[in-house]
Protein backbone atom coordinates (compact mmCIF):
# COMPACT_ATOMS: atom_id res chain seq x y z
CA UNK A 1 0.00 0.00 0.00
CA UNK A 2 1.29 3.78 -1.17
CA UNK A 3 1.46 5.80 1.67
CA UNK A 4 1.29 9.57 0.76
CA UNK A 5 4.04 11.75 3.37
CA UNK A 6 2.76 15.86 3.37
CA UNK A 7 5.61 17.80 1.91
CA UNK A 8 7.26 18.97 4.68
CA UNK A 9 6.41 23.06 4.59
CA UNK A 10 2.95 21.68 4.66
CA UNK A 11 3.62 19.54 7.33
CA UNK A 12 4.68 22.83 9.12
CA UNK A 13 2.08 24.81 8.39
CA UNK A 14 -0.14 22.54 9.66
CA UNK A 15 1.76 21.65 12.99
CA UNK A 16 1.33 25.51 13.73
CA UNK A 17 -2.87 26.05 12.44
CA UNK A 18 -3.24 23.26 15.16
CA UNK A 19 -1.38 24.79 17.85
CA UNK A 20 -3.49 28.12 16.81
CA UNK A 21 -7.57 26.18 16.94
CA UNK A 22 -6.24 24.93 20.47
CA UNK A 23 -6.37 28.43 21.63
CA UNK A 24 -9.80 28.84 19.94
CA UNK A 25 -13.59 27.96 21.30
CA UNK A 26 -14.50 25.44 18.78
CA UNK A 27 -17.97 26.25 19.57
CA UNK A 28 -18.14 30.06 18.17
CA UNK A 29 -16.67 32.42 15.98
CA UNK A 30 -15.31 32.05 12.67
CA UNK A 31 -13.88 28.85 13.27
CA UNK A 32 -18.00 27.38 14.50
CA UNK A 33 -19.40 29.01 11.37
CA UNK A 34 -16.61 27.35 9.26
CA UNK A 35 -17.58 23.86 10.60
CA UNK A 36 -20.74 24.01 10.24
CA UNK A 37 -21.43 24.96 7.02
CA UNK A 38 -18.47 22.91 5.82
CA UNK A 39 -17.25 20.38 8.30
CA UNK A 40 -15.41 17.87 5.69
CA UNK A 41 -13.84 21.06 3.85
CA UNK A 42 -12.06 22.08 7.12
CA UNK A 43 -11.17 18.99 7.52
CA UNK A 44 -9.27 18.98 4.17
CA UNK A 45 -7.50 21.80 5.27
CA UNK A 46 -6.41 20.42 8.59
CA UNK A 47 -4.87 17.20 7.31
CA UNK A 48 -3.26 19.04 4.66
CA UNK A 49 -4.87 18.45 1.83
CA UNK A 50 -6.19 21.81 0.81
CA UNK A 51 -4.68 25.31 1.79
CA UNK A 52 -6.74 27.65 3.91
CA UNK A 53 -6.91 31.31 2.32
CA UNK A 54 -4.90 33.80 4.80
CA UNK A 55 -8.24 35.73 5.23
CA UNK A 56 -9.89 32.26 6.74
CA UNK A 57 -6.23 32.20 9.08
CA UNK A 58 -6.48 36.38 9.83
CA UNK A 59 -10.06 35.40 11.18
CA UNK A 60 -8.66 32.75 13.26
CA UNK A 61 -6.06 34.66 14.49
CA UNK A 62 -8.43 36.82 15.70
CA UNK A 63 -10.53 34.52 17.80
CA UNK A 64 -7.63 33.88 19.39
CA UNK A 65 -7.07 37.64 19.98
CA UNK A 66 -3.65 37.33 18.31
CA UNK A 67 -2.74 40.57 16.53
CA UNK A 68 -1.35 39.56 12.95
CA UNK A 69 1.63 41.45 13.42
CA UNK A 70 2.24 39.57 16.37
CA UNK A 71 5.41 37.26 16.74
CA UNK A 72 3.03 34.32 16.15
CA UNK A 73 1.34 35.24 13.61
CA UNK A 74 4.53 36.22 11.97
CA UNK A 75 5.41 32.97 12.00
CA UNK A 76 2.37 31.79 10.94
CA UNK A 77 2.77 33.60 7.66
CA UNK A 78 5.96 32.71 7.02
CA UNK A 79 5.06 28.75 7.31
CA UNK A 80 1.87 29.63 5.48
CA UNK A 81 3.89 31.27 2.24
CA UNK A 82 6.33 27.90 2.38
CA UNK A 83 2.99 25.64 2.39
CA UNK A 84 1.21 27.13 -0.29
CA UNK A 85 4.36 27.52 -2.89
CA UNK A 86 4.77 23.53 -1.56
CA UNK A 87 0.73 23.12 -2.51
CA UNK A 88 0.84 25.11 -5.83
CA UNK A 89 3.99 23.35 -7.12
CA UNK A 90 2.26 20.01 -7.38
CA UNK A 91 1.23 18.38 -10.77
CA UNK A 92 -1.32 20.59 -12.13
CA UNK A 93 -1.51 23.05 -9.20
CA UNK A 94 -0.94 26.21 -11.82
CA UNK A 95 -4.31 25.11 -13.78
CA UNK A 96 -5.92 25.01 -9.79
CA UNK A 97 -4.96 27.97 -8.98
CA UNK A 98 -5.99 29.81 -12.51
CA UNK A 99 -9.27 28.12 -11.88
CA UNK A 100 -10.24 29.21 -8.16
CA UNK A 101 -8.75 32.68 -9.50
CA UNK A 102 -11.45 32.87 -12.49
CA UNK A 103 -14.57 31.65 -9.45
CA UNK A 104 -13.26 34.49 -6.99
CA UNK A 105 -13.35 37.12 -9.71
CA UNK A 106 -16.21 36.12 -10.38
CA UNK A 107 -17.31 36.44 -6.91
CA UNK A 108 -15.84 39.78 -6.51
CA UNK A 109 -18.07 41.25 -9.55
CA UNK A 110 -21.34 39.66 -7.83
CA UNK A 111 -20.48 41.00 -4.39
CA UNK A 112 -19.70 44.65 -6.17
CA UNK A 113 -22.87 44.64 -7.88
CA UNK A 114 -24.93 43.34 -5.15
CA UNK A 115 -23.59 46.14 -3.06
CA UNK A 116 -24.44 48.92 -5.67
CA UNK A 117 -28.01 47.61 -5.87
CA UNK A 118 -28.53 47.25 -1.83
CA UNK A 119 -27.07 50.56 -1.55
CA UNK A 120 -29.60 52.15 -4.03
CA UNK A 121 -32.72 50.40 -2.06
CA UNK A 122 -31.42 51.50 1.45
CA UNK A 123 -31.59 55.14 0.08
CA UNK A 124 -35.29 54.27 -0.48
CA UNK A 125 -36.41 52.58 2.30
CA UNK A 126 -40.27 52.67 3.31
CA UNK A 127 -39.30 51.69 7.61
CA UNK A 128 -36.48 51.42 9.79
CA UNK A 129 -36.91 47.69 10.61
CA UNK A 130 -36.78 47.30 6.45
CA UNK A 131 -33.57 49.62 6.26
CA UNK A 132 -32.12 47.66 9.32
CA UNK A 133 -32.48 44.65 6.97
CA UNK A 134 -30.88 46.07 4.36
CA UNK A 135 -27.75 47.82 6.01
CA UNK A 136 -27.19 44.34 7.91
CA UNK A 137 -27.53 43.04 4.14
CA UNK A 138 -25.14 45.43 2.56
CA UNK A 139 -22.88 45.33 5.30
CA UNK A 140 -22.28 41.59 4.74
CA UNK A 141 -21.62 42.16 1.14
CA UNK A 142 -19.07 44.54 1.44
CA UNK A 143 -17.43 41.81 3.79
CA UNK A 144 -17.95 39.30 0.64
CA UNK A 145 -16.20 41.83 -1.76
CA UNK A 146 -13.56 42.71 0.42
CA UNK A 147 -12.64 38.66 0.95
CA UNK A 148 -13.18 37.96 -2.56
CA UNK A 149 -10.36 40.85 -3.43
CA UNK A 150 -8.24 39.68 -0.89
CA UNK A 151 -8.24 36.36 -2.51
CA UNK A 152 -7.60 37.02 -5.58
CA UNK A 153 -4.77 39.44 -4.98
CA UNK A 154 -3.71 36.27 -2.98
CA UNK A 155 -3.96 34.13 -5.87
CA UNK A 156 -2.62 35.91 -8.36
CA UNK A 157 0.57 36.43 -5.94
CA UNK A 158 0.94 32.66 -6.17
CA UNK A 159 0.16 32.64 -9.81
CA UNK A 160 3.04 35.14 -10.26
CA UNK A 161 5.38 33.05 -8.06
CA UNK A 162 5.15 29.89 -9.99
CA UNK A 163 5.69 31.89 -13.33
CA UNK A 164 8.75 33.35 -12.04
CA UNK A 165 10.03 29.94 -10.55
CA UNK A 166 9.15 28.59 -14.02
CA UNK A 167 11.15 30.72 -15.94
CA UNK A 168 13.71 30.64 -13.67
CA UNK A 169 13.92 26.85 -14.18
CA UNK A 170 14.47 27.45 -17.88
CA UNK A 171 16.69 29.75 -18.02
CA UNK A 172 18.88 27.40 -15.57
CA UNK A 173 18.17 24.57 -18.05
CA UNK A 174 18.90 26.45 -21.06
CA UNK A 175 22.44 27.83 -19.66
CA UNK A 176 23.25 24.03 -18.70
CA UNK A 177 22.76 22.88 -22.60
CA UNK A 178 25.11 23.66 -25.27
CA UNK A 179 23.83 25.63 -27.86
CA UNK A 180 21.23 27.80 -26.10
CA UNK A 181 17.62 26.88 -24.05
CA UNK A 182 16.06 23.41 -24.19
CA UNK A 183 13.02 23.06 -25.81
CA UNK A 184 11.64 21.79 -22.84
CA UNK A 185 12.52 24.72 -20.83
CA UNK A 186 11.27 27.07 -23.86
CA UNK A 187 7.58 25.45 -23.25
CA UNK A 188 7.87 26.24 -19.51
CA UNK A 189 8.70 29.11 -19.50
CA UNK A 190 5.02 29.67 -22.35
CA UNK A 191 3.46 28.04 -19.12
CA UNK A 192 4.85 30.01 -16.69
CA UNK A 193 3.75 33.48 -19.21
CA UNK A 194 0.35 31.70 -19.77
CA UNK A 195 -0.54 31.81 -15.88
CA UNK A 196 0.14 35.40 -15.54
CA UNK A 197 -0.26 38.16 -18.04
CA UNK A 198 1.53 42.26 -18.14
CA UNK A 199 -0.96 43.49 -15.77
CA UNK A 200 -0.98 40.48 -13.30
CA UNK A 201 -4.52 39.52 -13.84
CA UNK A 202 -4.16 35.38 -13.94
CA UNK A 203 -5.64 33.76 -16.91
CA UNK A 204 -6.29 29.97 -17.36
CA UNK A 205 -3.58 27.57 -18.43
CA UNK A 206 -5.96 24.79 -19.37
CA UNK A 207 -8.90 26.72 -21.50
CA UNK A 208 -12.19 27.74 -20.17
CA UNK A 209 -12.91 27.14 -16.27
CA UNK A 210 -14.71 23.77 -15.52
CA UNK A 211 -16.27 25.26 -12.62
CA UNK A 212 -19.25 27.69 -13.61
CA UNK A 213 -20.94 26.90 -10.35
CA UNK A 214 -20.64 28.52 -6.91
CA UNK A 215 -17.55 27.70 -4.95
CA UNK A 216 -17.76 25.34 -2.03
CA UNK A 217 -15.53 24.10 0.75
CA UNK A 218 -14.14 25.91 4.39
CA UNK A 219 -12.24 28.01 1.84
CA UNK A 220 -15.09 29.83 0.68
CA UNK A 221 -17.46 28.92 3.72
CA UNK A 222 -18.10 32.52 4.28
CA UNK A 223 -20.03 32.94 1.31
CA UNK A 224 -23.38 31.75 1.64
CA UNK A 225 -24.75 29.15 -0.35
CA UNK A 226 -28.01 29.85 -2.23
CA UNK A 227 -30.33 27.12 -2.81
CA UNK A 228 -28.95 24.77 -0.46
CA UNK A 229 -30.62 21.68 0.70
CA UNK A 230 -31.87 21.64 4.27
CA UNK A 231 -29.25 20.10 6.84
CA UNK A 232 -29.34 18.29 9.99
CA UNK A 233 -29.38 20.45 13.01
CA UNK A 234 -26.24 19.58 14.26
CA UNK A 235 -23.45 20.04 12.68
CA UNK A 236 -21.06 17.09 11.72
CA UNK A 237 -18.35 17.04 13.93
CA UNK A 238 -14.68 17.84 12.95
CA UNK A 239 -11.78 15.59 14.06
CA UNK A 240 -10.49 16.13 17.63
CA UNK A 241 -8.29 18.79 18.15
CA UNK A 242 -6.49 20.12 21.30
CA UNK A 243 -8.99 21.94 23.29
CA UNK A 244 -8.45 25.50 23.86
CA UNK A 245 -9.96 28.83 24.38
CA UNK A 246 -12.47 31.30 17.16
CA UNK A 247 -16.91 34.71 13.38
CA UNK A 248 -18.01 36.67 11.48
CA UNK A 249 -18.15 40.47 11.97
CA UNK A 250 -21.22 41.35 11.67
CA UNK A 251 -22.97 42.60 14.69
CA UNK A 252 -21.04 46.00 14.18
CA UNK A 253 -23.32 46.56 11.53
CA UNK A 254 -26.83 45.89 11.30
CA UNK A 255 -28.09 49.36 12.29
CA UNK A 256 -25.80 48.81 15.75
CA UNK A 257 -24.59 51.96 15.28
CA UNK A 258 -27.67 53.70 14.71
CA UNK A 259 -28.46 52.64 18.30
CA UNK A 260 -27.55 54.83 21.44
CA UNK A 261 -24.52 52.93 23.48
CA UNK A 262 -26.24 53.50 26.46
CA UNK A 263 -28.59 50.05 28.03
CA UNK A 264 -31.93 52.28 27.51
CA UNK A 265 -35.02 52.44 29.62
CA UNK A 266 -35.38 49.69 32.01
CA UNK A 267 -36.72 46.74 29.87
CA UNK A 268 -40.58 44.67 31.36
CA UNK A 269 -39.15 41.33 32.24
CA UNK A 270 -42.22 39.76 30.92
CA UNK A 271 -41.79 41.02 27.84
CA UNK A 272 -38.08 40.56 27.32
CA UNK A 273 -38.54 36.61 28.18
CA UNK A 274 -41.36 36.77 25.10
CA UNK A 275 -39.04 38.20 23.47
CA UNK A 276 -36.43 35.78 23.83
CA UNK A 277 -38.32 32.50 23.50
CA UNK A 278 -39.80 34.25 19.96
CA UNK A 279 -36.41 34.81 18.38
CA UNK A 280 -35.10 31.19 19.91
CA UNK A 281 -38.19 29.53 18.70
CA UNK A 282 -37.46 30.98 15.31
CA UNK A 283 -33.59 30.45 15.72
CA UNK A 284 -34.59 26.49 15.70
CA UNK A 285 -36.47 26.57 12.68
CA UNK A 286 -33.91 28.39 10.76
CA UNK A 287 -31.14 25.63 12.26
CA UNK A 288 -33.66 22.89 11.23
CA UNK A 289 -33.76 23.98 7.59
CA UNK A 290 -30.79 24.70 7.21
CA UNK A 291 -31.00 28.79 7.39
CA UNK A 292 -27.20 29.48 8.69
CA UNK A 293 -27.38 32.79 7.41
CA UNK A 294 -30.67 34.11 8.37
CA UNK A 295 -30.03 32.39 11.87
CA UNK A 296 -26.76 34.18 12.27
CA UNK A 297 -28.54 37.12 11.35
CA UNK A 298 -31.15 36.64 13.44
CA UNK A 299 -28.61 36.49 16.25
CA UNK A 300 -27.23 39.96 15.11
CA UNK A 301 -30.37 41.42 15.25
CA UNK A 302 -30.98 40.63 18.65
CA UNK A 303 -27.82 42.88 19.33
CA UNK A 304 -28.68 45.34 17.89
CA UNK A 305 -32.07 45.77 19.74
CA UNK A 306 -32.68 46.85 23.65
CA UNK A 307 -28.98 45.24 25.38
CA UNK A 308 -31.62 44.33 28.74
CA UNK A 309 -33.15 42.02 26.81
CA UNK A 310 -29.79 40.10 26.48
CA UNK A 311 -29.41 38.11 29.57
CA UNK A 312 -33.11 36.36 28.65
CA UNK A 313 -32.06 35.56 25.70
CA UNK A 314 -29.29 34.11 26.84
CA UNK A 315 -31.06 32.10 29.51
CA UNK A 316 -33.64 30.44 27.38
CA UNK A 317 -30.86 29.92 24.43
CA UNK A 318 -29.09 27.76 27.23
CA UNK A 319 -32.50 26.15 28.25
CA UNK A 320 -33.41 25.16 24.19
CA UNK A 321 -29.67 23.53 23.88
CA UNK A 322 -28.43 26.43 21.93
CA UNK A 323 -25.52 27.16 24.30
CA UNK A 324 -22.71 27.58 20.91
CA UNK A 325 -25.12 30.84 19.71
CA UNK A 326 -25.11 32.22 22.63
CA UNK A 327 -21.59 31.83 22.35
CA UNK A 328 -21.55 33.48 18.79
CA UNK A 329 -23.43 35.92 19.72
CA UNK A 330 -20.64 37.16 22.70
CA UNK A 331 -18.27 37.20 19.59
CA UNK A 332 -20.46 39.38 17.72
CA UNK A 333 -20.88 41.74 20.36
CA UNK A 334 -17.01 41.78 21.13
CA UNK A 335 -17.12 44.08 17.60
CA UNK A 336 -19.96 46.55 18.81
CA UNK A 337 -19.13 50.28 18.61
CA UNK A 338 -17.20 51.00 22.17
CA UNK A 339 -20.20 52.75 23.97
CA UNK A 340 -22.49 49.90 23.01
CA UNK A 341 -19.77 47.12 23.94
CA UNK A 342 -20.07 49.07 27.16
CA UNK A 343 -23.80 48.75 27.20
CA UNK A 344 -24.31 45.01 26.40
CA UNK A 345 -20.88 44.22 29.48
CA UNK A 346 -22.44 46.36 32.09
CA UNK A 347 -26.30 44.71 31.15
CA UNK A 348 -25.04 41.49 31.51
CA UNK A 349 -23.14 42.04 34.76
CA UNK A 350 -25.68 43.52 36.42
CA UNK A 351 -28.00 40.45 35.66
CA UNK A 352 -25.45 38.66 37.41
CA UNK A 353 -23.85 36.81 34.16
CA UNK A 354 -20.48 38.10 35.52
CA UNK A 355 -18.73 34.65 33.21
CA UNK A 356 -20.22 35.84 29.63
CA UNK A 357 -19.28 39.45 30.80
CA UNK A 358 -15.55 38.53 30.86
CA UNK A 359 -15.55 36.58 28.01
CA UNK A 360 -17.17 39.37 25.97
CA UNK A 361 -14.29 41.19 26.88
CA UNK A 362 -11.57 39.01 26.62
CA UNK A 363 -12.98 38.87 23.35
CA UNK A 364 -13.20 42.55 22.44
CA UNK A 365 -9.57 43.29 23.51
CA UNK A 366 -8.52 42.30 19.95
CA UNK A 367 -9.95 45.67 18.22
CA UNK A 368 -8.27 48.89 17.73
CA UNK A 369 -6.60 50.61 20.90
CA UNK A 370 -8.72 53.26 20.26
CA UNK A 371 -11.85 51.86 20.34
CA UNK A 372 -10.92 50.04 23.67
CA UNK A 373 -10.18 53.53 24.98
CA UNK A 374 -13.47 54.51 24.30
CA UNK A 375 -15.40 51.23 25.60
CA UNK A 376 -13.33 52.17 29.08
CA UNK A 377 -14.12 54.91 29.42
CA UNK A 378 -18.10 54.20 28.44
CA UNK A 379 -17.70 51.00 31.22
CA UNK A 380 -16.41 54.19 33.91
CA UNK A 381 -19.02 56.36 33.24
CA UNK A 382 -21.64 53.92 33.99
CA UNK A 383 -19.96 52.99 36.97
CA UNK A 384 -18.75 49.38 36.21
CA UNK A 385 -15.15 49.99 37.25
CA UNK A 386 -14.45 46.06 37.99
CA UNK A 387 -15.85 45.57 34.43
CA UNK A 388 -13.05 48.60 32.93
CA UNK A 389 -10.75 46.71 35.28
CA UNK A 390 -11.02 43.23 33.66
CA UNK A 391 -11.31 44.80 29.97
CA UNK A 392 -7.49 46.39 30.76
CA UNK A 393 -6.71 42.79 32.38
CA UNK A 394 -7.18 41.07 29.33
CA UNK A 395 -5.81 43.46 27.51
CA UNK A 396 -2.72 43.78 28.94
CA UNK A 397 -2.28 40.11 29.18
CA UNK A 398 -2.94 39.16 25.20
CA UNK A 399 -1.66 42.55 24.03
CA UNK A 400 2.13 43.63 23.57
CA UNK A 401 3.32 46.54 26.04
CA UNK A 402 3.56 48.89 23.07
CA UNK A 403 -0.13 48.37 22.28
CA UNK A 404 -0.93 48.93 26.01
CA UNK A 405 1.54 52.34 25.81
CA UNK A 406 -0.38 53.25 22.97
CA UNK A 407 -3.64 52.61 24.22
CA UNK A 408 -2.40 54.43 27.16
CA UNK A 409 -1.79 57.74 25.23
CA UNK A 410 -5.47 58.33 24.44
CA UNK A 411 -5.94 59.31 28.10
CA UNK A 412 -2.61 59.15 30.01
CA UNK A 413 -4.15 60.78 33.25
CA UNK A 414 -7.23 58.33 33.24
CA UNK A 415 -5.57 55.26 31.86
CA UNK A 416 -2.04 55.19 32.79
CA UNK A 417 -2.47 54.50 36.28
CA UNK A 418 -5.12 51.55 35.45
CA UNK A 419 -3.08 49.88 33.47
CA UNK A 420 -0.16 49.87 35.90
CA UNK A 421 -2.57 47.89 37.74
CA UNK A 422 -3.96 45.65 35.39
CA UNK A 423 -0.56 44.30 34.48
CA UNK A 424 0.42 44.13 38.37
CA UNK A 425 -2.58 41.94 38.22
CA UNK A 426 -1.11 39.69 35.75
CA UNK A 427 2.50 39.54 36.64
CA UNK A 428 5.44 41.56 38.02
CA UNK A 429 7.49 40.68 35.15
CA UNK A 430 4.45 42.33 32.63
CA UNK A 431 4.10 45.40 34.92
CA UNK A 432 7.52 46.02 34.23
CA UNK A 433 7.58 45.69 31.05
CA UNK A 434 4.51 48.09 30.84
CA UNK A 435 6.83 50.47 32.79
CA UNK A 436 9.34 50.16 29.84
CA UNK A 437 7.01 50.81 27.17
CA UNK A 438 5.20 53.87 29.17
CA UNK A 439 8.93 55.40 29.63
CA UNK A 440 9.66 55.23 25.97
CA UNK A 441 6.23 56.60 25.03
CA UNK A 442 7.15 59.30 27.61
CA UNK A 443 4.16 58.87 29.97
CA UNK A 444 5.87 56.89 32.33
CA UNK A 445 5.73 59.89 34.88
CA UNK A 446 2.34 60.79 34.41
């Protein structure tokens, strides 16, 4: 029996995505969308067979709350540029790559024109709940055009690489024969030319694309698929991976921040448990028929209304078995504006959910240092210092020094001293290196 070995840069690659899920919730974020919709595509990826796109890793990376300039992310890339040239260089791999270039173009065009057209109708919409719809809509398809250009800039990147390494080939071969190139290395270096043109723009190297349909798999598992059969409820599971402590993005939008970052009027208990068994009672249906996008929106849209009706929700979501949206729906909230991150922490620790409080902001502390400024100082001026306090924890723990310097600088006589404290929390040996980091930024003596 053949038994096929993973080229080691693959091998690599692979050893390190592993070591980055076990940090991850495998129940939420991107990495539970990603096996749900497409369980044996993941899969593919993980044993090495297929090559995640580095938007699908940045996402990761981010559920982890691992900034991509990070040393391990760093890393990360550098393994992930050996495994792909290892991937692309294998019989037929230019023709693959061509081909998945053609689907995301095309993917990219749809997106662009979808956007243009849900732009035009949100200008004319007859009610808010309608333009709500619509801006959670649009703002998903901008986050479908900005993927699909990512991935094609990635793909023609690769495309160019294997010209380059093509011609290079031939012009080694053709300086080691006597009397000029080899034919051989005169047709691959025509191959090489035929997978990128002067412009960059990839073009097939084995006539038209096979492939007219929609692209499937955990590398293109954020787009949704339309016309899908309905699914089982629960998902298939993946393979075991080390256990650790993974989404899409789209509770910032959604109307979110239409809404006031404050909690709002003080919500009738009666009718926030209606309306929490209403949205989990039509939460099931959508996860019976196989509705992952509406029931992801769904869960956005419940952020994006009254934050007091939150810890109901989140009750009867645990009573129906629907603890892993719940846990999406932290994730989502993690990317709120800052006031209304503030709104939806301090809601859910009053209501005594002090566990999903910390985790929504371990969670957040992965977004711009400004916009963590902003969600302390909301969290202060509502009073829920020990809430501020656990925000600048985390942060300070995940986060290097300079971020925490930086962050630091947007309100040196508020924040300075809090931090000190935070990381004193966490270790001497990170307090000091806060000190450091605060010196060189000059606010060390603030």
């Amino acid at each position: 029996m053949t038994v096929y070995q993973l080229p080691v840069e693959i091998a690599a690659f692979r050893h390190w995505l592993t070591e980055l899920v076990s940090r991850i919730r495998p129940d939420g974020g991107w990495y539970g969308v990603f096996a749900a919709r497409d369980p044996e595509g993941l899969r593919a990826c993980f044993d090495g067979a297929e090559i995640l796109p580095w938007d699908v890793v940045e996402s990761l990376l981010q559920d982890a709350a691992e900034t991509t300039v990070g040393p391990f992310a760093t890393r990360g890339r550098r393994l992930y540029a050996s495994a792909a040239g290892a991937h692309d260089r294998r019989p037929g791999g230019a023709e693959a790559l061509a081909e998945r270039r053609d689907l995301m173009e095309r993917e990219r065009r749809h997106a662009e024109s979808r956007t243009r057209d849900l732009a035009a109708r949100l200008r004319t919409a007859p009610d808010p709940a309608e333009a709500a719809r619509l801006e959670h809509d649009l703002a998903w398809t901008r986050d479908d055009h900005a993927r699909a250009t990512a991935r094609v800039r990635e793909l023609t990147g690769r495309l160019a690489r294997l010209g380059a390494e093509a011609a290079r080939d031939a012009a080694d071969s053709g300086a080691a024969s006597p009397g000029g190139p080899a034919r051989g290395g005169a047709s691959a270096v025509r191959q090489g030319e035929g997978a990128v043109r002067p412009g960059g723009a990839a073009a097939p190297a084995a006539g038209p694309s096979k492939a007219a349909r929609r692209p499937r798999g955990a590398r293109y598992a954020w787009l949704e698929e339309e016309g899908a059969e309905a699914v089982a409820e629960a998902p298939v599971p993946l393979p075991a991976l080390p256990a650790g402590g993974a989404a899409p993005r789209g509770a910032r939008f959604g109307g979110a921040d239409a809404v006031a970052a404050v909690a709002g009027p003080a919500e009738d208990p009666a009718e926030a448990v209606r309306a929490a068994a209403n949205a989990v009672y039509a939460l099931r249906r959508l996860r019976v028929q196989g509705r992952s996008g509406e029931a992801h929106a769904l869960l956005c849209e419940a952020l994006a209304g009254p934050p007091a009706r939150l810890p109901a929700l989140a009750a009867e979501l645990h009573r129906a078995g629907l603890g892993a949206d719940w846990s999406t729906l932290l994730w989502e909230a993690a990317s709120l504006p800052p006031g209304r991150l503030a709104a939806v922490a301090g809601v859910l620790a009053d209501a005594g959910r002090a566990a999903d409080c910390e985790q929504l902001l371990r969670q957040g502390v992965a977004r711009p240092v400004e916009e963590l400024a902003g969600a302390c100082a909301a969290l202060r001026a509502e009073g829920h210092h020990r809430e501020a306090h656990a925000l600048l924890t985390a942060f300070v723990r995940v986060r290097p020094p300079g971020d925490a310097a930086r962050l630091a600088g947007a309100d040196p006589h508020g924040l300075v001293p809090r931090l000190l404290a935070a990381a004193r929390a966490v270790s001497a040996s990170r307090e000091r290196d806060l000190l450091h980091a605060l010196r060189v930024a000059g606010l060390a003596g603030v």
